[in-house]
Protein backbone atom coordinates (compact mmCIF):
# COMPACT_ATOMS: atom_id res chain seq x y z
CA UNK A 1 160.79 54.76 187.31
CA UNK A 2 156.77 53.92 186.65
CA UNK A 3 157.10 50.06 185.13
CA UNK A 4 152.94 50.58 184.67
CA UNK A 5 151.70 48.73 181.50
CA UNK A 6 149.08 50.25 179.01
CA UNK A 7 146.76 48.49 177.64
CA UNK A 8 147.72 47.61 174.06
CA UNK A 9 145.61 48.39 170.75
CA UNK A 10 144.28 44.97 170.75
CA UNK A 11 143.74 44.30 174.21
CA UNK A 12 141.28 47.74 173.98
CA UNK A 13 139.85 46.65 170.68
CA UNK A 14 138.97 43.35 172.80
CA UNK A 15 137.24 45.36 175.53
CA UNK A 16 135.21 47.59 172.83
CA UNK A 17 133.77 44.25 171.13
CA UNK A 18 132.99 42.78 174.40
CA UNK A 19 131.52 45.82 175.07
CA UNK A 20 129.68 45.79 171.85
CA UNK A 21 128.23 42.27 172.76
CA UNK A 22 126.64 43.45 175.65
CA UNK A 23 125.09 46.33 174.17
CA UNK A 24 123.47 44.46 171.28
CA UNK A 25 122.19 41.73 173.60
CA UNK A 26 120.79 43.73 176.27
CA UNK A 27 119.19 46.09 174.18
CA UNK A 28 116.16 44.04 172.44
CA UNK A 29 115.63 42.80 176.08
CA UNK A 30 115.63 46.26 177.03
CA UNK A 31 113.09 46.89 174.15
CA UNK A 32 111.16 44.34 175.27
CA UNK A 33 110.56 44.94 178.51
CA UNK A 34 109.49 48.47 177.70
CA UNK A 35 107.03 47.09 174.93
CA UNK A 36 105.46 44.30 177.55
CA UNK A 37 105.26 47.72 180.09
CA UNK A 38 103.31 49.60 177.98
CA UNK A 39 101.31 46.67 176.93
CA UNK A 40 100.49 46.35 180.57
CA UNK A 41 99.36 50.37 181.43
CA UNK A 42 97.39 49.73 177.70
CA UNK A 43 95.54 46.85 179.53
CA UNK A 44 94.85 48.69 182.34
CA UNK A 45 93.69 51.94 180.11
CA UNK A 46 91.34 49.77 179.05
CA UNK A 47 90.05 48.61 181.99
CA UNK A 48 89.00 51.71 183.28
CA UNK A 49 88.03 52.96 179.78
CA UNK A 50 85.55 50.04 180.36
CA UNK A 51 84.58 50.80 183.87
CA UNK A 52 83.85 54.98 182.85
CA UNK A 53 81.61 53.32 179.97
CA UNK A 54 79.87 51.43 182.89
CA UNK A 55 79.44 54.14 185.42
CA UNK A 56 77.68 56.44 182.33
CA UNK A 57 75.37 53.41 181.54
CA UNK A 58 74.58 52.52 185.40
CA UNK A 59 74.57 56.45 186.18
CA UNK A 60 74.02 58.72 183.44
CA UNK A 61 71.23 56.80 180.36
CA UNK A 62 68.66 55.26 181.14
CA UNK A 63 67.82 50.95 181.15
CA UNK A 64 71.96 50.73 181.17
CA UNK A 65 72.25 51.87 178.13
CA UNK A 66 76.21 52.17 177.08
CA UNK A 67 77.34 55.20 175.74
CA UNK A 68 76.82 56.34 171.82
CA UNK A 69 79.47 55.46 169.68
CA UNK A 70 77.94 56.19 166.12
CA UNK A 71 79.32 59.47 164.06
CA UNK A 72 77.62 61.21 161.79
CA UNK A 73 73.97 63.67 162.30
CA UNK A 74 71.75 60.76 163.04
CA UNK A 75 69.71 60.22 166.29
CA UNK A 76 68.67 56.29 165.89
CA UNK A 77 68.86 53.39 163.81
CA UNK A 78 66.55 53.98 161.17
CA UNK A 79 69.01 57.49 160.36
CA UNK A 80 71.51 55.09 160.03
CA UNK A 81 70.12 52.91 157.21
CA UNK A 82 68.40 56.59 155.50
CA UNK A 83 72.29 57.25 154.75
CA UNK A 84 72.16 60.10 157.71
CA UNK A 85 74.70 58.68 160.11
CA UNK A 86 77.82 56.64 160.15
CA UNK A 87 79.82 54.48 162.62
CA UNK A 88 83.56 54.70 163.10
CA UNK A 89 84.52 52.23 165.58
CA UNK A 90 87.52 54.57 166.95
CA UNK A 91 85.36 57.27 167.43
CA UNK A 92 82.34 57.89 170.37
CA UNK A 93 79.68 60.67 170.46
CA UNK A 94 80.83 64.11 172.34
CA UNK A 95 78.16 64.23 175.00
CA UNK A 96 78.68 60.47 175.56
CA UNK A 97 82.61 61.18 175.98
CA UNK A 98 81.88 64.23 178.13
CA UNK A 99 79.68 61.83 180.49
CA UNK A 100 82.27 59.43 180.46
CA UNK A 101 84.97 62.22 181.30
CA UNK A 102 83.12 62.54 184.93
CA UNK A 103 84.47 59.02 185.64
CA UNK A 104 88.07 59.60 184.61
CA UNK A 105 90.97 61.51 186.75
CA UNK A 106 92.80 62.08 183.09
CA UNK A 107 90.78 61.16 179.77
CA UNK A 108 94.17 60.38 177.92
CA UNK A 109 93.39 56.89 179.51
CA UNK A 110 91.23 56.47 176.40
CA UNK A 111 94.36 56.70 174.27
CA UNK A 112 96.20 53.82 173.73
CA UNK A 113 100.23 54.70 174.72
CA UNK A 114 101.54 53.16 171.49
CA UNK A 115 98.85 55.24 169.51
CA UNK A 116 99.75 58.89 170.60
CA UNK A 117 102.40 59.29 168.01
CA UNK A 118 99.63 58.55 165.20
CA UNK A 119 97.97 62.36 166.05
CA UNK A 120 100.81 64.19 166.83
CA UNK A 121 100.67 65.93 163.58
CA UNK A 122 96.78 66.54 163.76
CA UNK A 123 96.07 70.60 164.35
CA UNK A 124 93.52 69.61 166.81
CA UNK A 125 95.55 67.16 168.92
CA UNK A 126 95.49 68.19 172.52
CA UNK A 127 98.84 66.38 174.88
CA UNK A 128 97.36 62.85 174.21
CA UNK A 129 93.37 63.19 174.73
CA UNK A 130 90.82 61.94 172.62
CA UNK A 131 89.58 65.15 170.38
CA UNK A 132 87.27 66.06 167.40
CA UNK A 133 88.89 66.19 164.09
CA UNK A 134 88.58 69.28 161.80
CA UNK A 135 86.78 66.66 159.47
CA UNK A 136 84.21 65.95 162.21
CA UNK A 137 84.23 69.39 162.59
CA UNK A 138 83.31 70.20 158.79
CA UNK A 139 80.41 67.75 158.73
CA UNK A 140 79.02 68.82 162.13
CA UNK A 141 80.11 65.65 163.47
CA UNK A 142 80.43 66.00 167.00
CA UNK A 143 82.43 62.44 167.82
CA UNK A 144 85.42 62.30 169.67
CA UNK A 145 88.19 60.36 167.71
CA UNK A 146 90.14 57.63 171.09
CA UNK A 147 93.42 55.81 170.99
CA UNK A 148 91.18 52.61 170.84
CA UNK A 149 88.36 50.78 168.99
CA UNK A 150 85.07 51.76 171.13
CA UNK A 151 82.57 49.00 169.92
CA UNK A 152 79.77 49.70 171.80
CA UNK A 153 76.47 51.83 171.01
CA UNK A 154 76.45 51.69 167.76
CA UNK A 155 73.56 52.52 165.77
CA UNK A 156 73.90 49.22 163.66
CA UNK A 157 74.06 46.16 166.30
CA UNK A 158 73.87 44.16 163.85
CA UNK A 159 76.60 45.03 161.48
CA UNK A 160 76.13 44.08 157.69
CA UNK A 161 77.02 41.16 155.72
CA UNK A 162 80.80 41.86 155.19
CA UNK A 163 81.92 43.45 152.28
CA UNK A 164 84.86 41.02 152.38
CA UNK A 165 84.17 37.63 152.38
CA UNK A 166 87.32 37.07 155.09
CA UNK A 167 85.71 39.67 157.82
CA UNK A 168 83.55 38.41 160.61
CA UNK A 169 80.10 39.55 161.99
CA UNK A 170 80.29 41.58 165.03
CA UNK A 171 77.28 42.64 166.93
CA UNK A 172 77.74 45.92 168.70
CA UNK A 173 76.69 46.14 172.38
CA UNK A 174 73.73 48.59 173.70
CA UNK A 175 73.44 47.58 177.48
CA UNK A 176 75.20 46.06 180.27
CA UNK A 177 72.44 43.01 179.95
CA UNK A 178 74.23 42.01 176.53
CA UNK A 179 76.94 39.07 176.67
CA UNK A 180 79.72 39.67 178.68
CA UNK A 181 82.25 37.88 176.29
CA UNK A 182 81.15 40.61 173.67
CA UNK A 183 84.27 43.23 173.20
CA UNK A 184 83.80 46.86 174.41
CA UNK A 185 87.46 48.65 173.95
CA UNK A 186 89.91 46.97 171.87
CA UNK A 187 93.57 47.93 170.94
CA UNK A 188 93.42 49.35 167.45
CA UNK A 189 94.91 47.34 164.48
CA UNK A 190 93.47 48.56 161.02
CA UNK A 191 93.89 48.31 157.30
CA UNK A 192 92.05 50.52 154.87
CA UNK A 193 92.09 50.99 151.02
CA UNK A 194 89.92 53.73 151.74
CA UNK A 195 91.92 55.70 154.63
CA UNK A 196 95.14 55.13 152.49
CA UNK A 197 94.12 58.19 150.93
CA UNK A 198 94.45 60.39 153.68
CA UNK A 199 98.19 58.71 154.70
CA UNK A 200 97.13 55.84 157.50
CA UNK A 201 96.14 52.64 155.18
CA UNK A 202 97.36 50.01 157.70
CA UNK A 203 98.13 50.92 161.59
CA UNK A 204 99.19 48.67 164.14
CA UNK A 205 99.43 49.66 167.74
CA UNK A 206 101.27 46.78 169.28
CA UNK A 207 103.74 45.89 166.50
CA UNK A 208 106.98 43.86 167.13
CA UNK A 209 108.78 47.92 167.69
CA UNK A 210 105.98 49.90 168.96
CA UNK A 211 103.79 51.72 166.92
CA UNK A 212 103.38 50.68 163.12
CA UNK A 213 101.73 52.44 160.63
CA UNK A 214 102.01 52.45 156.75
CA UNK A 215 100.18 54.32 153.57
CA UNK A 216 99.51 51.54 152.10
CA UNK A 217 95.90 50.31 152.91
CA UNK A 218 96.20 47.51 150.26
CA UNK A 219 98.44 45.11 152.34
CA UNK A 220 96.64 43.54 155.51
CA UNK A 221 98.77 43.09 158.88
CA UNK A 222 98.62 39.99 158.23
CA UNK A 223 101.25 39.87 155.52
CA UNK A 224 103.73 42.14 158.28
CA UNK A 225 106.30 40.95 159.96
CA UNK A 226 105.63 43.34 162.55
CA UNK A 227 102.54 41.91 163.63
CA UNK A 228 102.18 41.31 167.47
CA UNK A 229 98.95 41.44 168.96
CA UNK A 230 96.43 43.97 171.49
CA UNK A 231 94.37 43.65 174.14
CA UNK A 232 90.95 43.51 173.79
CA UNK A 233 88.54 44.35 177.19
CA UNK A 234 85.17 42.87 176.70
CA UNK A 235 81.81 43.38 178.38
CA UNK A 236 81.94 41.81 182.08
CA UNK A 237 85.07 44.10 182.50
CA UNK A 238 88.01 41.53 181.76
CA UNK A 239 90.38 42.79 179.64
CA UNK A 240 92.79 39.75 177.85
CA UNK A 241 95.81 40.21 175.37
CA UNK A 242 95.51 38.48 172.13
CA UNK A 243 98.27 37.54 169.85
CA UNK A 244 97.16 38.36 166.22
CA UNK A 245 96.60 34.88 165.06
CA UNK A 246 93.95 34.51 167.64
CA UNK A 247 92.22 37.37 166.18
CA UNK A 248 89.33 37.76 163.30
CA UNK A 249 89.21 40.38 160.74
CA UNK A 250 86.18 42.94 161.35
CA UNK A 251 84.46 45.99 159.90
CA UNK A 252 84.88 48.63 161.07
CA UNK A 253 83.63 51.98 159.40
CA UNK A 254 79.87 51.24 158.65
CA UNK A 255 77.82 53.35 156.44
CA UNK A 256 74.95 52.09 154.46
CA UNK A 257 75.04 54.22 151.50
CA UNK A 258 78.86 53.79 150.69
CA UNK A 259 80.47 50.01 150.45
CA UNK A 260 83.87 51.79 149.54
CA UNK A 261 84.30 53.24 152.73
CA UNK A 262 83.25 50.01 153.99
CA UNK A 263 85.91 48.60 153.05
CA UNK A 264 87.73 49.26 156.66
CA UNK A 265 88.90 46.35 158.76
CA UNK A 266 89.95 46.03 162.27
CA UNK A 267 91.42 42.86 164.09
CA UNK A 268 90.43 41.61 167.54
């Protein structure tokens, strides 16, 4: 005769919450340690985002120039304050991103991980590389749109008195003889009234889940709960991750005949 005992209802109900337990502990750790993984290959995009941009300026231009990161049909500063050029700080010239291609084994290093999902949906999206928008395309606009904010070679250096009394001067670096504390790639965190119309008002690429991004350009990441933080790589090749509190609020789409559009920001 088999004397073998089953497990009762609540001796299995037992298991499945002690079961459950696990699960919801482990998970967020889980979660975690995939978010601090990606924030690490992110850091080390950058870093060789950084080092193509210095190869091009040491072996392509001339006096170390960086590469061109203004939009628009412009060919110098003085097109840029005529109302004939623009800068987009995620954005970067096509024959300056084709130079910089030379120095890269896969260009989808200028994409931040976290950021993919944001062009999925574009129709000129191409497996996770930088590409020109149909918009670009429209307006003759040759600039490659990255995965990160490219701040250097900008037609305006100086950038403008802010629009918004809360965003901070930036200066936009031209050769490897500027500062080296002055940031060259940075992880993308916007908010824009203006972009809102076009569905992306406030993006986040290093939120508390991944990936954030929201319609609504009106409310600033710093009202989100989501908020974590980005790495920012600066000019003597260092790259260093920055909660969001550490940051400053910046311009970031610069064109001298429009304030609206102006009214941009980025965070690092």
């Amino acid at each position: 005769m088999d004397n073998k005992k089953a497990f009762t209802l609540v001796e299995l109900l037992v298991v499945v919450a002690i079961i459950a337990l696990l699960v919801s502990i482990l998970l967020p750790a889980l979660g975690n340690a995939r978010q601090q993984a990606r924030n690490v290959v992110c850091a080390s995009q950058i870093k060789q985002s950084s080092m193509a941009a210095f190869s091009y300026a040491t072996g392509v231009s001339k006096n170390d120039r960086l590469p061109r990161g203004a939009t628009g049909n412009g060919t110098d500063e003085s097109d840029y304050f005529n109302g004939n050029s623009l800068s987009i700080t995620n954005t970067i010239y096509e024959d300056s991103f084709e130079c910089i291609a030379r120095f890269l084994e896969d260009t989808r290093i200028m994409v931040c991980p976290n950021a993919i999902k944001w062009y999925e949906n574009d129709a000129e999206y191409n497996g996770g590389r930088p590409f020109i928008t149909a918009y670009n395309k429209s307006k003759s606009w040759n600039a490659f749109t990255l995965g990160y904010n490219y701040l250097g070679g900008h037609y305006a250096q100086n950038w403008p008195d802010p629009v918004d009394p809360q965003a901070v001067k930036w200066y936009s670096p031209s050769t490897l003889s500027d500062r080296g504390d002055l940031p060259l790639f940075v992880d993308l965190i916007w908010q824009s009234p203006y972009w809102a119309n076009f569905g992306k008002g406030t993006d986040i690429a290093h939120a508390k889940n991944g990936a954030f991004r929201s319609a609504d350009g009106t409310t600033s990441p710093d009202e989100l709960v989501s908020k974590i933080g980005g790495n920012v790589g600066v000019l003597d090749g260092s790259v260093k991750w920055k909660s969001f509190d550490e940051m400053e609020k910046h311009h970031t789409y610069n064109f001298y005949r429009d304030l609206s559009r102006q009214m941009t920001f980025g965070w690092w």
